[in-house]
Protein backbone atom coordinates (compact mmCIF):
# COMPACT_ATOMS: atom_id res chain seq x y z
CA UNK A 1 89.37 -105.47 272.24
CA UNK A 2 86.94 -102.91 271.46
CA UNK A 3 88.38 -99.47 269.90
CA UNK A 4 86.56 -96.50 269.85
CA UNK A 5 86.75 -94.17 266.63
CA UNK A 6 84.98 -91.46 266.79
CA UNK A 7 84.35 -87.80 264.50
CA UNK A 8 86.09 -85.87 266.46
CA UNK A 9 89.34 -87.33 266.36
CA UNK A 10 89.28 -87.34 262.49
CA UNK A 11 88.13 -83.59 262.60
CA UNK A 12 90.89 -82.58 265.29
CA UNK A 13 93.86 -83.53 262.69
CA UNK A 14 92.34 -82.60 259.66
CA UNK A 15 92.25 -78.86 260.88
CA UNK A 16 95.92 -78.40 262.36
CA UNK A 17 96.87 -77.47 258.66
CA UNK A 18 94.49 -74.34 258.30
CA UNK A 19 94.93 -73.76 262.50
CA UNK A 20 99.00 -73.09 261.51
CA UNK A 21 97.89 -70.87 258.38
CA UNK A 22 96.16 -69.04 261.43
CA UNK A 23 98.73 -67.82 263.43
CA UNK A 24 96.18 -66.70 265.83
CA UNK A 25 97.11 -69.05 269.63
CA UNK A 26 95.83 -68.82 272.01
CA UNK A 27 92.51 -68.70 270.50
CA UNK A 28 92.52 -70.49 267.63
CA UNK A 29 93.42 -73.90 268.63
CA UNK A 30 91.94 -77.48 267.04
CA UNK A 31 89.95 -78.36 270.02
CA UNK A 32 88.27 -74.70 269.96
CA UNK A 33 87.73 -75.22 265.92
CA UNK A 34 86.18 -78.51 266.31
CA UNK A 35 83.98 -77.21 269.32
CA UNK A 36 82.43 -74.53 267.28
CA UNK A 37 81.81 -76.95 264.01
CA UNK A 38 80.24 -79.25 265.77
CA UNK A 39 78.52 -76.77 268.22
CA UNK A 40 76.83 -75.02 265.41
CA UNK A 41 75.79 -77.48 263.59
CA UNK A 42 73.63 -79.36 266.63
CA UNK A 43 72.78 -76.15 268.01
CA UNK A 44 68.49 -75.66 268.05
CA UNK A 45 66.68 -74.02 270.14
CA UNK A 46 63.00 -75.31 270.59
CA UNK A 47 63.42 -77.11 267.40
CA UNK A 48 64.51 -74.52 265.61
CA UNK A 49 67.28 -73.64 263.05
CA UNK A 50 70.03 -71.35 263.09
CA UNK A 51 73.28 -70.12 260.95
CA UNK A 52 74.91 -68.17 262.86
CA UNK A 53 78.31 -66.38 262.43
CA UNK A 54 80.82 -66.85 264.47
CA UNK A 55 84.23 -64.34 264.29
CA UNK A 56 87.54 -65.38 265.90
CA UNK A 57 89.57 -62.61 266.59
CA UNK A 58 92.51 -60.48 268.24
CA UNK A 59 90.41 -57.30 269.40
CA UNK A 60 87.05 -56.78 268.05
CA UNK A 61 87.30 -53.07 267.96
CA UNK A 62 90.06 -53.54 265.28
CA UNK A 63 88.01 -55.14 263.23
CA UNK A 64 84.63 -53.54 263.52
CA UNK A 65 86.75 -50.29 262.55
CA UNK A 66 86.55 -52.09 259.24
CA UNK A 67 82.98 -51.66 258.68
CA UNK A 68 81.11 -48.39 258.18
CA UNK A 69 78.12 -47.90 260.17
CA UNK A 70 79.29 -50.98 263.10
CA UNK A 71 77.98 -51.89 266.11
CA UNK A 72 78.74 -53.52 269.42
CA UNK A 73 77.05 -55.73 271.67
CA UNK A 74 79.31 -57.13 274.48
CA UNK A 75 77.48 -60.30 276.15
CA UNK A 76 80.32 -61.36 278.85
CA UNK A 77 83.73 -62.66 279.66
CA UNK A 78 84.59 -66.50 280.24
CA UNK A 79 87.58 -68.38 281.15
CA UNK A 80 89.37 -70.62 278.82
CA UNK A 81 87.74 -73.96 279.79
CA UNK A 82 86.51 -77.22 278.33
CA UNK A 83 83.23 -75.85 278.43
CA UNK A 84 83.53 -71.83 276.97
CA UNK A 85 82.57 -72.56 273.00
CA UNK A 86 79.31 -74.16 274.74
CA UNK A 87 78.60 -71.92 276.98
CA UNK A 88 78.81 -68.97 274.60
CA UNK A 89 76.91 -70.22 272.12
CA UNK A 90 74.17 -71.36 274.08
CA UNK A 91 74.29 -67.66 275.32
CA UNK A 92 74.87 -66.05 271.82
CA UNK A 93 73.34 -67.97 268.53
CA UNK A 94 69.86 -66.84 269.40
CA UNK A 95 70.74 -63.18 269.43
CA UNK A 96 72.69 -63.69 266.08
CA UNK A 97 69.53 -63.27 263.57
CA UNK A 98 68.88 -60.00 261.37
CA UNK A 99 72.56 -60.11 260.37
CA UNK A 100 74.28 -59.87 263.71
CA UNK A 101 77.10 -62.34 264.45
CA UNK A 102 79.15 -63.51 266.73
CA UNK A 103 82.82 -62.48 268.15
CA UNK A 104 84.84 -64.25 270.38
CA UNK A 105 87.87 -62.03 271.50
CA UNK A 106 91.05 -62.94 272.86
CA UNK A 107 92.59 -61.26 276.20
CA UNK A 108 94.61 -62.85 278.32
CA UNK A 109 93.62 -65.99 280.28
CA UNK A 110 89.49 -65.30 279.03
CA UNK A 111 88.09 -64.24 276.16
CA UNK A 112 85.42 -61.46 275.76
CA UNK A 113 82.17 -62.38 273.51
CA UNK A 114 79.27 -61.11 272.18
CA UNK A 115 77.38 -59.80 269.10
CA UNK A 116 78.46 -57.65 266.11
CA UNK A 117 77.34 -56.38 262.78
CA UNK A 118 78.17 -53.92 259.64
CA UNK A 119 76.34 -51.03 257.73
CA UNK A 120 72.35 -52.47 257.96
CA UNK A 121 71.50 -50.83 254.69
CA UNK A 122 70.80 -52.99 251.85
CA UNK A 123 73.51 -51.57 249.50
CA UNK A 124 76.49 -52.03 251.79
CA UNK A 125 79.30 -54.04 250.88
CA UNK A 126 79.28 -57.62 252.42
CA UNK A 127 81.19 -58.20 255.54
CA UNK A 128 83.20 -60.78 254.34
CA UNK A 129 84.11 -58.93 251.21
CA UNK A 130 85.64 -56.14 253.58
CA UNK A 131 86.99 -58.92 256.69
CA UNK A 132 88.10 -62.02 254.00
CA UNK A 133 88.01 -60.44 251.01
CA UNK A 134 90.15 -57.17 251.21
CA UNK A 135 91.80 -58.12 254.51
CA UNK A 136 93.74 -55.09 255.64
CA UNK A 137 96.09 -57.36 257.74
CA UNK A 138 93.64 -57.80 260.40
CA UNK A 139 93.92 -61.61 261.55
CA UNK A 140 90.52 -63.12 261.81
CA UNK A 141 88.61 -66.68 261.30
CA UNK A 142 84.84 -66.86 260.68
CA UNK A 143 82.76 -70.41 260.91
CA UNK A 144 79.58 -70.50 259.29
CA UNK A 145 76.67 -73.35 258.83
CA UNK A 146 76.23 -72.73 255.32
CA UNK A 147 73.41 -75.59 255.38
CA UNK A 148 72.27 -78.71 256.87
CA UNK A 149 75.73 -80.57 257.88
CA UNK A 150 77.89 -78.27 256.16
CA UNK A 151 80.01 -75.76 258.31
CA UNK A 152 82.70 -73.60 256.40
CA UNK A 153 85.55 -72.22 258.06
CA UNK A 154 87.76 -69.53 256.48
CA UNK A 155 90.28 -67.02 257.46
CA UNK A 156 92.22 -63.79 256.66
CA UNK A 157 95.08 -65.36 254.39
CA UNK A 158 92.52 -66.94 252.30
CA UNK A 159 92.02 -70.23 253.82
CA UNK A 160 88.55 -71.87 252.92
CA UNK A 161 87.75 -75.40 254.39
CA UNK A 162 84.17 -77.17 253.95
CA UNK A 163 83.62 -79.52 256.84
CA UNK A 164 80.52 -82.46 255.96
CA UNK A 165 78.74 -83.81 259.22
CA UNK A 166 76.89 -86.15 256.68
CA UNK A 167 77.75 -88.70 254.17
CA UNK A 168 77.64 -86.16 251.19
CA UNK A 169 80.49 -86.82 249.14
CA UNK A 170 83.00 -84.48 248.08
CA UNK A 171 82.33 -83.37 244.73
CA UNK A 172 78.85 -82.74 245.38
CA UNK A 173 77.66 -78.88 245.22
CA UNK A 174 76.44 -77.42 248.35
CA UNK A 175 74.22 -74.09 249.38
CA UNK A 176 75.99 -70.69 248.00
CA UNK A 177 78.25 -73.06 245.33
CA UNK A 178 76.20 -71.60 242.52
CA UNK A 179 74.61 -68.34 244.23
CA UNK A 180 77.50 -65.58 242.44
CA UNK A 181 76.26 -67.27 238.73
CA UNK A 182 72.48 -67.04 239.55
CA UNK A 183 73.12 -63.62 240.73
CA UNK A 184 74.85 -62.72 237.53
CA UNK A 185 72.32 -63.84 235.01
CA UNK A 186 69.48 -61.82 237.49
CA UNK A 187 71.48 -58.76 236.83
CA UNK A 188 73.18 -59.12 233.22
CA UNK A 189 70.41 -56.92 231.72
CA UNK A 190 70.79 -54.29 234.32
CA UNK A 191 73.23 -51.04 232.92
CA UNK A 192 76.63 -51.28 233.93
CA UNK A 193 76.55 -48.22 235.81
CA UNK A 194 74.01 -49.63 238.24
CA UNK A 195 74.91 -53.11 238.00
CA UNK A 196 77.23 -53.94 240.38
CA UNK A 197 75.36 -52.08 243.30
CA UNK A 198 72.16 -54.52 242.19
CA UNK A 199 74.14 -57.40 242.30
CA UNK A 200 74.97 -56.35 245.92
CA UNK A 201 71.41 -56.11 246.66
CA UNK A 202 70.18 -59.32 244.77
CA UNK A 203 72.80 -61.44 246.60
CA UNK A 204 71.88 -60.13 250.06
CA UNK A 205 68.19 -60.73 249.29
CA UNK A 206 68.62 -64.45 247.94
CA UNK A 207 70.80 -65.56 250.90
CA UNK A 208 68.42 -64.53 253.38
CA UNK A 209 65.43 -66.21 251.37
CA UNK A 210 67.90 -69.61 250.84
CA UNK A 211 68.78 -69.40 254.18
CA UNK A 212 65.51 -69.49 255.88
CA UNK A 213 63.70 -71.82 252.84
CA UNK A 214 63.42 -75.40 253.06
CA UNK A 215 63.92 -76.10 249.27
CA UNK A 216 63.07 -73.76 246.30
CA UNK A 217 63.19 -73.53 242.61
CA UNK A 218 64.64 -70.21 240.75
CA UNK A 219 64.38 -69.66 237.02
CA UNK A 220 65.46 -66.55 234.81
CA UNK A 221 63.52 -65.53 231.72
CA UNK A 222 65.68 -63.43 228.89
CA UNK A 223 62.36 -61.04 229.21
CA UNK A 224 59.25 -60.15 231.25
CA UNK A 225 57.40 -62.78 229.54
CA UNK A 226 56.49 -65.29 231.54
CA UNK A 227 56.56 -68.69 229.40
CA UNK A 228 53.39 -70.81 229.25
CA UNK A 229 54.27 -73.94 230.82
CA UNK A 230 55.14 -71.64 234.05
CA UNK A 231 51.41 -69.89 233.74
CA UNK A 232 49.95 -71.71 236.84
CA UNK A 233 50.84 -69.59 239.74
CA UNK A 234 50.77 -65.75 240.46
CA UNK A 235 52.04 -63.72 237.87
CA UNK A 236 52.87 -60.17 238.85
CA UNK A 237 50.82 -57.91 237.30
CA UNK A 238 53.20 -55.41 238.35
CA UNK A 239 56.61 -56.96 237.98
CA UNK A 240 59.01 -55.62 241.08
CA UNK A 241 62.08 -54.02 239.39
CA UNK A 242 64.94 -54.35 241.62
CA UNK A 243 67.37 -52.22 239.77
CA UNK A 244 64.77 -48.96 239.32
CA UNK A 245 64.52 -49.18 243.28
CA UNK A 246 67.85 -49.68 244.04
CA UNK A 247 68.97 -46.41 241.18
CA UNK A 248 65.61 -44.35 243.24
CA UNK A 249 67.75 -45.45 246.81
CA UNK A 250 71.20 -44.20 245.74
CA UNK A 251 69.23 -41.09 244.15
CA UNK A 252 68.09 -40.67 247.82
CA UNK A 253 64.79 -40.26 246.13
CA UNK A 254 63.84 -43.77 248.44
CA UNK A 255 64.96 -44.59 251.69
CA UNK A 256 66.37 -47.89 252.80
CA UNK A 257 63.52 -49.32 254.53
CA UNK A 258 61.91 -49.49 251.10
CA UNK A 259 64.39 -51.96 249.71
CA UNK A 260 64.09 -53.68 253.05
CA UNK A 261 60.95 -54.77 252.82
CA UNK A 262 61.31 -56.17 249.23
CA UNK A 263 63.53 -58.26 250.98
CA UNK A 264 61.13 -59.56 253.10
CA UNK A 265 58.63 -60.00 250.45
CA UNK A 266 61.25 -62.31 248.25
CA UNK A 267 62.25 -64.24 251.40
CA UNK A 268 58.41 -65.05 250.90
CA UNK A 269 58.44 -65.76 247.95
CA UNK A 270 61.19 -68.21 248.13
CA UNK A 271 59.42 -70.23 251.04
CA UNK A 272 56.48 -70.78 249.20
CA UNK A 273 56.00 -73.98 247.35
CA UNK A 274 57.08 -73.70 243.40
CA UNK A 275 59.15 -71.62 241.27
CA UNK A 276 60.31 -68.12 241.83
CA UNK A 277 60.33 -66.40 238.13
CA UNK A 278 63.40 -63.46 237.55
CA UNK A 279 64.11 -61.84 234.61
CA UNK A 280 67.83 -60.94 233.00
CA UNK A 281 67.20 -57.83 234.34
CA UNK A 282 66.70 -58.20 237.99
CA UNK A 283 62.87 -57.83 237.65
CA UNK A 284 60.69 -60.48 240.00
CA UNK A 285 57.77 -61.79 237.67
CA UNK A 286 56.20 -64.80 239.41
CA UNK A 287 56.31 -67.08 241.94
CA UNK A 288 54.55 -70.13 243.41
CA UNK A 289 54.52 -71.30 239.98
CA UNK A 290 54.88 -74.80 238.74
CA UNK A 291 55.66 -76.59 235.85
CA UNK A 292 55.02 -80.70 235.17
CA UNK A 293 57.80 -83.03 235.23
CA UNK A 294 58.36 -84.82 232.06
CA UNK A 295 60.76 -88.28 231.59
CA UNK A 296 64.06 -87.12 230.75
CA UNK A 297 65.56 -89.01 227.50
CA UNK A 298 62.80 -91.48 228.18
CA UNK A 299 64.26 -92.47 231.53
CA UNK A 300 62.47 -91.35 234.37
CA UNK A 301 63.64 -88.24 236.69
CA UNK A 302 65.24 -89.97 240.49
CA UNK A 303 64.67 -88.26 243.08
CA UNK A 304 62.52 -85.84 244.83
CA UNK A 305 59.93 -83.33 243.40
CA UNK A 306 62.26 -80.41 243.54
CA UNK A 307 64.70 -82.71 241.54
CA UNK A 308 62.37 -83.65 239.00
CA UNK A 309 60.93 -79.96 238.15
CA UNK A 310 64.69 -79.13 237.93
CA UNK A 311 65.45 -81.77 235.38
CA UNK A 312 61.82 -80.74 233.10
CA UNK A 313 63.21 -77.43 233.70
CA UNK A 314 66.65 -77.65 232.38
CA UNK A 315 65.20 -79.34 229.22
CA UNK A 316 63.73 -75.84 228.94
CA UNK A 317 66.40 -73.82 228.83
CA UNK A 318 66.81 -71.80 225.36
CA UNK A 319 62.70 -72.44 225.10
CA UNK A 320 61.58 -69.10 227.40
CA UNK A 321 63.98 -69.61 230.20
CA UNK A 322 67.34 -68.82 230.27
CA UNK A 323 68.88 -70.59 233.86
CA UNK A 324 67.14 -73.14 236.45
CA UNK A 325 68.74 -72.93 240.34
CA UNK A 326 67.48 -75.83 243.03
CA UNK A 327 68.25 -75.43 246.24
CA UNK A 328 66.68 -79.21 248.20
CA UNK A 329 65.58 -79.11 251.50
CA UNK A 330 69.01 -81.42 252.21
CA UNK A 331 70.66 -78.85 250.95
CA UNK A 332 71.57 -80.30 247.33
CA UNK A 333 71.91 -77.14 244.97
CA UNK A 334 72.89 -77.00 241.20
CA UNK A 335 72.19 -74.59 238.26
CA UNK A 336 72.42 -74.81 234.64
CA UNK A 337 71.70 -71.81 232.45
CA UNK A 338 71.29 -71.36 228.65
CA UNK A 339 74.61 -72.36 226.37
């Protein structure tokens, strides 16, 4: 007899656990949880890419209350059916770009959905650090493709699961595992007073870069020296300091936009082929750079290019660098900075 075992099963038990921790039915129901993670992770659109948002909630206008500077967009209304988390994401992922996201609201025997999004300026505080972080008691679940085959699901009373369509096991480090150290060694040089607000910035402006790259290399230097065996690519003869133009856009002395389009200039950055160069002090020195890879204890580096750079790079560390990130076009991360 032939018995069929398939993902989905699996994936409908293992989230009844963090469904209970919910306490959000009608809604937020296994089959609806499962339809999303797998939804979002298949979903293209003529071959290309997305990671969207997606928000589970009670009333949207609750929680967009939340968030200074908020906006709307209502897309439709849909019966609860086998076929709703399809439908609304064929309907909604490619407006969710340029940090809109996705709501699905509860109400009755439908639910209302459409498109969302915080404060656009490039100092305001994270969504999820107001919706997840410092929940005010507003019940809500976000899923998010955090990279290829990885889909995270959390909720308001703290609930954080990592769901693997791949055979990646699960101690390995995924996209965003090592993002809040890079950030911090970026910005440890920057003065206390500012430093926090830079951090903000930095953070914003690497995930959208890491999102959108397919693979990239990021070291920090403990100055603006740019070490020798990183010398063959462009070397800013103007280093951009982050933290000078994020102190000129809380002086009001710059507007927004300006900061905006140093985002776009990093993102980039990032997508080009080599090493993005950083020093402790949130100042961009270099990028497209590259650096030979060297046998490692006199056994020689596995893996791909990305992996092997990392490894000559780490052996660095202490020698004009002070922390290595990866991020692999799989999605493999890791970091190691200077002991």
């Amino acid at each position: 007899m032939i018995e069929n075992i398939t993902f989905r099963q699996h994936l409908l038990g293992r989230v009844v656990k963090f469904v209970n921790s919910c306490r959000m039915p009608p809604l937020v129901r296994p089959p609806v949880l499962v339809d999303l993670i797998i939804g979002l992770a298949r979903h293209h659109e003529e071959g290309e890419k997305y990671f969207a948002e997606v928000y589970l909630c009670e009333n949207i206008e609750t929680v967009v209350k939340l968030l200074p500077g908020y906006d709307v967009f209502e897309v439709g209304e849909i019966s609860v059916n086998e076929d709703f988390v399809s439908e609304i994401l064929k309907k909604c992922i490619p407006l969710a770009i340029e940090r809109w996201s996705i709501y699905i609201e509860h109400s009755g025997k439908t639910v209302h959905y459409g498109l969302f999004h915080g404060a656009l300026t490039p100092l305001a505080v994270p969504v999820d650090d107001v919706l997840l972080v410092n929940n005010k008691g507003v019940k809500i679940v976000k899923i998010h493709q955090t990279s290829n085959d990885c889909i995270e699901i959390r909720n308001h009373r703290g609930d954080h699961y990592r769901v693997f369509l791949s055979d990646q096991k699960e101690s390995e480090p995924v996209l965003g595992d090592y993002l809040h150290k890079l950030t911090a060694i970026i910005c440890a040089g920057v003065k206390p007073s500012l430093r926090d607000s830079v951090k903000t910035f930095i953070r914003k402006a690497l995930i959208i870069g890491l999102n959108s790259s397919h693979g990239t290399l990021i070291v920090v230097c403990p100055s603006l020296n740019v070490p020798k065996f990183l010398s063959d690519g462009v070397i800013l003869k103007f280093p951009i300091h982050f933290s000078d133009l994020v102190e000129q856009t809380l002086d009001k002395k710059l507007e927004d936009e300006i900061l905006l389009s140093q985002i776009a200039l990093l993102r980039g950055m990032i997508n080009c082929d080599g090493i993005v160069v950083f020093s402790r002090a949130a100042q961009l020195l270099a990028y497209n750079v590259f650096i030979t890879s060297q046998h490692v204890k006199q056994k020689p580096v596995i893996g791909g290019a990305r992996k092997r750079a990392f490894e000559s790079l780490r052996n660095k560390l202490g020698r004009g660098i002070d922390a290595v990130y990866v991020q692999s076009q799989d999605g493999w991360t890791n970091f190691r900075k200077r002991r």
